[in-house]
C-alpha atoms as a PDB file:
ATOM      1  CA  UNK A   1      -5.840 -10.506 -17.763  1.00  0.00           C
ATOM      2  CA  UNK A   2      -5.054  -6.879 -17.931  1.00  0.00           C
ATOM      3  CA  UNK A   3      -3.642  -5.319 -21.053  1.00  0.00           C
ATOM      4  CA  UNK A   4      -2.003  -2.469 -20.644  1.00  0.00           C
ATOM      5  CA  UNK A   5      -2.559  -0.740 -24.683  1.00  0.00           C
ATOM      6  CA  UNK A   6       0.897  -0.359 -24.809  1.00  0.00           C
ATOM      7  CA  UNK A   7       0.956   3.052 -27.083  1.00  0.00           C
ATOM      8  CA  UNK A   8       3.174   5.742 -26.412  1.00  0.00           C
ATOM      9  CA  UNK A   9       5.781   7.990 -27.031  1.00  0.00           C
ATOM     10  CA  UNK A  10       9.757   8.242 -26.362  1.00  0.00           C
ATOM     11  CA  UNK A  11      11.023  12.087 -26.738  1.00  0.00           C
ATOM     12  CA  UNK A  12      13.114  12.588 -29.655  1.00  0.00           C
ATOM     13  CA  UNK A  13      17.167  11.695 -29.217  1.00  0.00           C
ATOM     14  CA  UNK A  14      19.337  14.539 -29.992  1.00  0.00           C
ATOM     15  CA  UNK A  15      19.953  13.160 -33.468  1.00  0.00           C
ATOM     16  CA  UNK A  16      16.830  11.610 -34.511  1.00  0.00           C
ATOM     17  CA  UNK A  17      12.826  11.907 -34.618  1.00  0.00           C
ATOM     18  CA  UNK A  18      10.355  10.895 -31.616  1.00  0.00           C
ATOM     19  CA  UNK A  19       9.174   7.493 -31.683  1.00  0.00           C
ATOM     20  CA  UNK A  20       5.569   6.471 -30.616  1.00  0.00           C
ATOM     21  CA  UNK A  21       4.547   2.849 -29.626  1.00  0.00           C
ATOM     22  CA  UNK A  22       2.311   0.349 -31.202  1.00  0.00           C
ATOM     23  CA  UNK A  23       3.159  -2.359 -29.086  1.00  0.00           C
ATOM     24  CA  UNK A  24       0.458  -4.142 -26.940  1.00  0.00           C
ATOM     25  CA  UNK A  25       1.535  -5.476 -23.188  1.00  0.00           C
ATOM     26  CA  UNK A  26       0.074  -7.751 -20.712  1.00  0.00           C
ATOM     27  CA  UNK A  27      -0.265  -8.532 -17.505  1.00  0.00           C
ATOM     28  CA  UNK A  28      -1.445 -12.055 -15.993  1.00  0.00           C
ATOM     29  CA  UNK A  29      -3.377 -11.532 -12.608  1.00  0.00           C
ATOM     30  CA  UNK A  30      -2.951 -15.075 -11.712  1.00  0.00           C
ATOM     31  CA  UNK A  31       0.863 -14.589 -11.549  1.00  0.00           C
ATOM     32  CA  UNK A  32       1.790 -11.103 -12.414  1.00  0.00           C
ATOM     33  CA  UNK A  33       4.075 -11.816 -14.779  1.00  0.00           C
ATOM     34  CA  UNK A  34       4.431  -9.802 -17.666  1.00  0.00           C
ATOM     35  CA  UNK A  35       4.586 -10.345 -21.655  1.00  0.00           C
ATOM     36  CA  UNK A  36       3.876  -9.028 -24.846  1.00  0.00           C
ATOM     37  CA  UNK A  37       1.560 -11.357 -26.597  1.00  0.00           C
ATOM     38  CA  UNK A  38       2.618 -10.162 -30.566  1.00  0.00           C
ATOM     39  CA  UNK A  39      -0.721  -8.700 -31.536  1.00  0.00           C
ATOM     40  CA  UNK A  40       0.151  -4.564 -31.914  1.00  0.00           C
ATOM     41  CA  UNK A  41      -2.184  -1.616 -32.451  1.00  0.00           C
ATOM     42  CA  UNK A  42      -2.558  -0.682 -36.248  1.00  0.00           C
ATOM     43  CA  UNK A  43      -0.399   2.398 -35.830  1.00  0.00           C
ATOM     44  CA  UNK A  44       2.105   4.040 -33.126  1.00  0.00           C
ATOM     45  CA  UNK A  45       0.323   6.318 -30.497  1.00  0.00           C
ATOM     46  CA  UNK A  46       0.321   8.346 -27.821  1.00  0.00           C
ATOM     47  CA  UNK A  47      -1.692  10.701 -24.956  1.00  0.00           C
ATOM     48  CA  UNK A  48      -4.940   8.783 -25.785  1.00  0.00           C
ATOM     49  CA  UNK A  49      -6.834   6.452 -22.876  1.00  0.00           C
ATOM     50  CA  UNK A  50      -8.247   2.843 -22.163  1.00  0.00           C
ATOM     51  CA  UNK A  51     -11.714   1.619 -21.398  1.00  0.00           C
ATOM     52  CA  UNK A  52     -12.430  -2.196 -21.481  1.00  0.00           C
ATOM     53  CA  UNK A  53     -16.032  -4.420 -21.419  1.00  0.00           C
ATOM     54  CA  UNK A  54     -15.208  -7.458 -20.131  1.00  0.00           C
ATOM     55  CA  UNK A  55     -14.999  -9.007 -23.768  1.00  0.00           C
ATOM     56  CA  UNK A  56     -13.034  -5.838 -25.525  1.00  0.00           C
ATOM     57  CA  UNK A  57     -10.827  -3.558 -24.930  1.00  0.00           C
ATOM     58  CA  UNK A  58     -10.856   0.130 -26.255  1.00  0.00           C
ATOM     59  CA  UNK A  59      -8.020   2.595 -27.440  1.00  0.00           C
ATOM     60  CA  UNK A  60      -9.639   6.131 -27.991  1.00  0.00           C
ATOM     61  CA  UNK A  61      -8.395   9.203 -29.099  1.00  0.00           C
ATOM     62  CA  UNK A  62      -4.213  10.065 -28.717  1.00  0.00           C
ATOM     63  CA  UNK A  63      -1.879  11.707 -31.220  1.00  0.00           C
ATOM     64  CA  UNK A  64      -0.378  10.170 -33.863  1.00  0.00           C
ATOM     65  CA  UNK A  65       2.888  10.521 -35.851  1.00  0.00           C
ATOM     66  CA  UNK A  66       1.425  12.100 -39.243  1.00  0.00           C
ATOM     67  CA  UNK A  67      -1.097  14.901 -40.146  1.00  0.00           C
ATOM     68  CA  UNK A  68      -3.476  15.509 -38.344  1.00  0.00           C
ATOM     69  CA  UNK A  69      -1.551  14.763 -35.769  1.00  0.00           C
ATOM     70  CA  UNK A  70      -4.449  14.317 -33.831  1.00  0.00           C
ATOM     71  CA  UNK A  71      -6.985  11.507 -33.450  1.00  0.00           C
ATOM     72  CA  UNK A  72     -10.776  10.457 -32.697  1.00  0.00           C
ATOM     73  CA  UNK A  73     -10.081   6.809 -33.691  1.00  0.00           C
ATOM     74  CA  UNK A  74     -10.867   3.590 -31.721  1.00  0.00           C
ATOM     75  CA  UNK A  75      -8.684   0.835 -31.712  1.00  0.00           C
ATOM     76  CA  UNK A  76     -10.820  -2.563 -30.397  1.00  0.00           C
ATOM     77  CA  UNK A  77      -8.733  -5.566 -28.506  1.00  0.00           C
ATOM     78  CA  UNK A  78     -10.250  -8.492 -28.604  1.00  0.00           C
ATOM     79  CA  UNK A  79      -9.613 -10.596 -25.054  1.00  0.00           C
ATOM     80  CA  UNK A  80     -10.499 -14.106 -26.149  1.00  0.00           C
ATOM     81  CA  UNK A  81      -7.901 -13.524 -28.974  1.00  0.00           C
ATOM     82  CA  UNK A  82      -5.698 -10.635 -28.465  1.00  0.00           C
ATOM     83  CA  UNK A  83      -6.018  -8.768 -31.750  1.00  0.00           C
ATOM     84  CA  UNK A  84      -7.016  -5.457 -32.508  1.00  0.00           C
ATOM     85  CA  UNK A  85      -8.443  -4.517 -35.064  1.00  0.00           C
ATOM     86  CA  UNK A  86     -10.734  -0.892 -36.173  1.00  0.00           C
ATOM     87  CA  UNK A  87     -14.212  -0.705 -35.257  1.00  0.00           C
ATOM     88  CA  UNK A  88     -16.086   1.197 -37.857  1.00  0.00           C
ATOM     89  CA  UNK A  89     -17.063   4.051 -35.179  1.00  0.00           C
ATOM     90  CA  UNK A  90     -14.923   6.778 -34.091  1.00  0.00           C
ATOM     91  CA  UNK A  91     -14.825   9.491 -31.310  1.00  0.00           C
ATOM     92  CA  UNK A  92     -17.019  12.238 -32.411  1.00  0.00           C
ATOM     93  CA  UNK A  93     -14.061  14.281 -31.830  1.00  0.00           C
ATOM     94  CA  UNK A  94     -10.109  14.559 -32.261  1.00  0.00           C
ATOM     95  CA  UNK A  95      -7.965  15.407 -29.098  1.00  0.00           C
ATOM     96  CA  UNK A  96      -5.523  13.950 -26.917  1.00  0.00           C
ATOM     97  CA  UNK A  97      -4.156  14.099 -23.468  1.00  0.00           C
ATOM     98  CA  UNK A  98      -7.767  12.579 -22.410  1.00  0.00           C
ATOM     99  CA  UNK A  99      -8.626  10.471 -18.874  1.00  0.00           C
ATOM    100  CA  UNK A 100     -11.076   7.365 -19.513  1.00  0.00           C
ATOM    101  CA  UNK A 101     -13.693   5.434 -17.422  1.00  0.00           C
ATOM    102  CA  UNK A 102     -16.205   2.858 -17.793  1.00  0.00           C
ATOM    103  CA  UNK A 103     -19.360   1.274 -16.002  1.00  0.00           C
ATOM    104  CA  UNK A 104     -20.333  -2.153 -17.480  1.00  0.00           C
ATOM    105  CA  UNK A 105     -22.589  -0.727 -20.119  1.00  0.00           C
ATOM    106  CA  UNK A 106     -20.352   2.462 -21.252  1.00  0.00           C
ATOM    107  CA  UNK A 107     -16.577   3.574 -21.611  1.00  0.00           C
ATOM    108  CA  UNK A 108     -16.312   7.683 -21.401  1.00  0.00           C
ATOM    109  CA  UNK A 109     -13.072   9.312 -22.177  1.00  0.00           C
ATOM    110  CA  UNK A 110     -12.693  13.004 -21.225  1.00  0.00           C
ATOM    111  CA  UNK A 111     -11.389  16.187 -21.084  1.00  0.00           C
ATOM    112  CA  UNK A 112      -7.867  16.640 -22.928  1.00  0.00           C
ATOM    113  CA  UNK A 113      -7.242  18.502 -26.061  1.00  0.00           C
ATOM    114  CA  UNK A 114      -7.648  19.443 -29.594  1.00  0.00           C
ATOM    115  CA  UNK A 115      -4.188  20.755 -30.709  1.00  0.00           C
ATOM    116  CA  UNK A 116      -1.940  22.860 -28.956  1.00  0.00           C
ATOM    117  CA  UNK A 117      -2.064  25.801 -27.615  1.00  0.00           C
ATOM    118  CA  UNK A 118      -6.539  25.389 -27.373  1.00  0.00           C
ATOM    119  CA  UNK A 119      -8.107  25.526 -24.547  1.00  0.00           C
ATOM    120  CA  UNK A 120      -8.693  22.656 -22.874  1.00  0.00           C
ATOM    121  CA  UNK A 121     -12.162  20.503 -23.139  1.00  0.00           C
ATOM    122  CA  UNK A 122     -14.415  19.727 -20.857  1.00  0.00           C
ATOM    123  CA  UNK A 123     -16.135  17.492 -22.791  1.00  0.00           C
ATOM    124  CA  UNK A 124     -17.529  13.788 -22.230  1.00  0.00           C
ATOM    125  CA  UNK A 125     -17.535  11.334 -25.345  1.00  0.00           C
ATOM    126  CA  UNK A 126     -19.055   7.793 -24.636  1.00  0.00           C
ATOM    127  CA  UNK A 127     -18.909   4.379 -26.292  1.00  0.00           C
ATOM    128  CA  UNK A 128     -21.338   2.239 -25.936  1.00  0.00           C
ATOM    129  CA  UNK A 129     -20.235  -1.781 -25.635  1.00  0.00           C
ATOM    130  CA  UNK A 130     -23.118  -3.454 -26.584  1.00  0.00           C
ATOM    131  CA  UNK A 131     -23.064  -2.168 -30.434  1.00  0.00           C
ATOM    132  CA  UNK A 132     -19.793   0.194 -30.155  1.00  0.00           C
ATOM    133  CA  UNK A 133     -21.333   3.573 -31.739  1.00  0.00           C
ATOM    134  CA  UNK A 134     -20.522   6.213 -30.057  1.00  0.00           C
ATOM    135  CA  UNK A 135     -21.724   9.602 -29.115  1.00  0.00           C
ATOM    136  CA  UNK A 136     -21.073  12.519 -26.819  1.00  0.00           C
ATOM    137  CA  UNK A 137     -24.354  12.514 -24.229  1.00  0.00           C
ATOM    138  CA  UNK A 138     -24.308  15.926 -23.404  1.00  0.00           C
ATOM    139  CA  UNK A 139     -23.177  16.133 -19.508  1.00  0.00           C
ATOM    140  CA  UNK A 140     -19.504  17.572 -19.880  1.00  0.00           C
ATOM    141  CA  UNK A 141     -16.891  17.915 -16.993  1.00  0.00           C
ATOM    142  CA  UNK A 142     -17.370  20.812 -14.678  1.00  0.00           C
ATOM    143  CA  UNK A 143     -13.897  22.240 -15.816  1.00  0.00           C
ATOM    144  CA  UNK A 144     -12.097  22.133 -19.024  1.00  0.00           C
ATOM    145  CA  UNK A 145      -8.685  20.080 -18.629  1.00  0.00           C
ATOM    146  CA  UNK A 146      -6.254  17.972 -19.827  1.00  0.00           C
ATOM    147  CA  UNK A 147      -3.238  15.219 -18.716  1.00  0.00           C
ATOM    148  CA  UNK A 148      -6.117  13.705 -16.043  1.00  0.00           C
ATOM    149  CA  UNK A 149      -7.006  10.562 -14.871  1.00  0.00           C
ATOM    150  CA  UNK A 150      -9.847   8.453 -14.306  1.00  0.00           C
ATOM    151  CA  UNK A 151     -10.963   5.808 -12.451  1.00  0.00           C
ATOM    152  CA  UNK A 152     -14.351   3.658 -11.368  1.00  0.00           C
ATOM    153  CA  UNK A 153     -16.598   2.491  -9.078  1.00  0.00           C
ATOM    154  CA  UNK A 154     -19.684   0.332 -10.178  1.00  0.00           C
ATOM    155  CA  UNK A 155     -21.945   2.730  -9.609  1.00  0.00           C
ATOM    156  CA  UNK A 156     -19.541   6.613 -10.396  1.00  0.00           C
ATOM    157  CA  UNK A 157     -16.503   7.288 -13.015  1.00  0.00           C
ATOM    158  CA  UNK A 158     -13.719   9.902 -11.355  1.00  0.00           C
ATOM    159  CA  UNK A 159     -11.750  12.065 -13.345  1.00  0.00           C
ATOM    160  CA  UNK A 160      -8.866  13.411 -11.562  1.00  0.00           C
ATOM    161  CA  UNK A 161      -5.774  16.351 -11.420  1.00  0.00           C
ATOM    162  CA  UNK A 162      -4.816  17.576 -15.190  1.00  0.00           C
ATOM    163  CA  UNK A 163      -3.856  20.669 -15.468  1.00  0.00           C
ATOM    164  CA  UNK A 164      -4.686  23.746 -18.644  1.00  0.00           C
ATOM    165  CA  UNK A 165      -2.066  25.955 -20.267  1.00  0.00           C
ATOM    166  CA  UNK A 166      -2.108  29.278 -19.856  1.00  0.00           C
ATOM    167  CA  UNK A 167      -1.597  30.584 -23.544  1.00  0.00           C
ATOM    168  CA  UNK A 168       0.599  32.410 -24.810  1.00  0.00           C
ATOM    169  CA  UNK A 169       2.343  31.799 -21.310  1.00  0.00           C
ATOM    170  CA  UNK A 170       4.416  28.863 -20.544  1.00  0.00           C
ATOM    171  CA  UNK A 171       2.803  28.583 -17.017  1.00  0.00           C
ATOM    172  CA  UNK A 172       0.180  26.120 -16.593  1.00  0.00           C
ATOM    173  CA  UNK A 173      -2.085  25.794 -13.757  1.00  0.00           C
ATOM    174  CA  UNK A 174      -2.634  21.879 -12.273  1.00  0.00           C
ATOM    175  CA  UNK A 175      -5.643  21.050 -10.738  1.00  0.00           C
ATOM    176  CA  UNK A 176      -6.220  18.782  -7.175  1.00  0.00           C
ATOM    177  CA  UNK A 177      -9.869  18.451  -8.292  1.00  0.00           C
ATOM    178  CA  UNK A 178     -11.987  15.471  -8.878  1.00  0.00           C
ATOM    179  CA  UNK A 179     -14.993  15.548 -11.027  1.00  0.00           C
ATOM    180  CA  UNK A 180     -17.780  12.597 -10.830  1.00  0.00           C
ATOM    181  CA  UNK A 181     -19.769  11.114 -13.294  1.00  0.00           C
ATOM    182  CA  UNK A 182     -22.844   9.054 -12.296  1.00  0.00           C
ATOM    183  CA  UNK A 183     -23.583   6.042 -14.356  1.00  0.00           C
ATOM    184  CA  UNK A 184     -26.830   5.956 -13.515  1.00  0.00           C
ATOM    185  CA  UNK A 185     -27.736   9.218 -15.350  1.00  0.00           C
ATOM    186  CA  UNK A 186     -24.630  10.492 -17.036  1.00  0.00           C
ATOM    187  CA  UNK A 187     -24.602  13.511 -15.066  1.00  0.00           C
ATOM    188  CA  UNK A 188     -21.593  15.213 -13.905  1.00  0.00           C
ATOM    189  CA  UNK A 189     -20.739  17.089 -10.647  1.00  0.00           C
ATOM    190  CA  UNK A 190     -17.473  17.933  -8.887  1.00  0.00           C
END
């Protein structure tokens, strides 16, 4: 089964305050059919990213509706039970608008950003799945960005696109690039 975390955010209506999503949805690869099993994150949020061992699922990082806005928390979902619930280790640092990847040992989210208008990080944080501390091992992303993707082999993690603002400017400029990390030695290349 593949749960999609289900967090998010819905733009403010002209009369009212943004909402952002707790809710937890699944998918069922035997039929595809969709559902949302009742067990929610702790708290709405949104622009974080996924990374899953084959017994847990991870929630890291995103924005959140109340100071400080931003967040270095993991949120753990349990697959034989679906609920989540707060592992006692967070991110070792705050930001949002991040990609995620894992190998079957690791999850690594990366890139995004601390608050606005900062530049964007190029930084790799990891979690590792067989005791769930974390750390950041030292082997950033080639470029700073943020809004990416990611993606894995068995063997590299991809993070793709994103784009950086160009402060005080409105322009931004979006990236094509993909950067590479190797699971066998956490480096990084492009």
């Amino acid at each position: 089964k593949l749960f999609d975390f289900g967090a998010g955010y819905n733009y403010p209506p002209p009369s009212g305050p943004a909402v952002y999503y707790n809710t937890v949805d699944r998918i069922d690869f035997s039929n595809e059919t969709t559902s949302a099993p009742g067990n929610n994150l702790p708290e709405g949020v949104s622009w974080g990213a996924a990374v899953s061992s084959n017994s847990y699922g991870y929630y890291g990082a995103g924005y959140i509706p109340e100071s400080p806005y931003v967040t270095n928390e993991v949120i753990r979902l349990d697959f034989s039970s679906e609920t989540t619930s707060l592992p006692t280790n967070n991110l070792p640092q705050a930001r949002y608008f991040v990609g995620a990847t894992s190998s079957s040992s690791y999850g690594y989210f990366g890139g995004g950003e601390r608050v606005p208008t900062t530049p964007s990080l190029d930084t790799v944080d990891r979690i590792d799945f067989s005791n769930e501390t974390t750390s950041a091992p030292g082997n950033n992303l080639p470029q700073g960005r943020e809004n990416l993707a990611a993606c894995s082999s068995n063997s590299y993690g991809y993070f793709g696109g994103g784009l950086t603002p160009n402060s005080p400017s409105p322009v931004v400029t979006r990236y094509n690039t993909i950067d590479r990390i190797d699971f066998s030695n956490e480096t990084t290349s492009a």
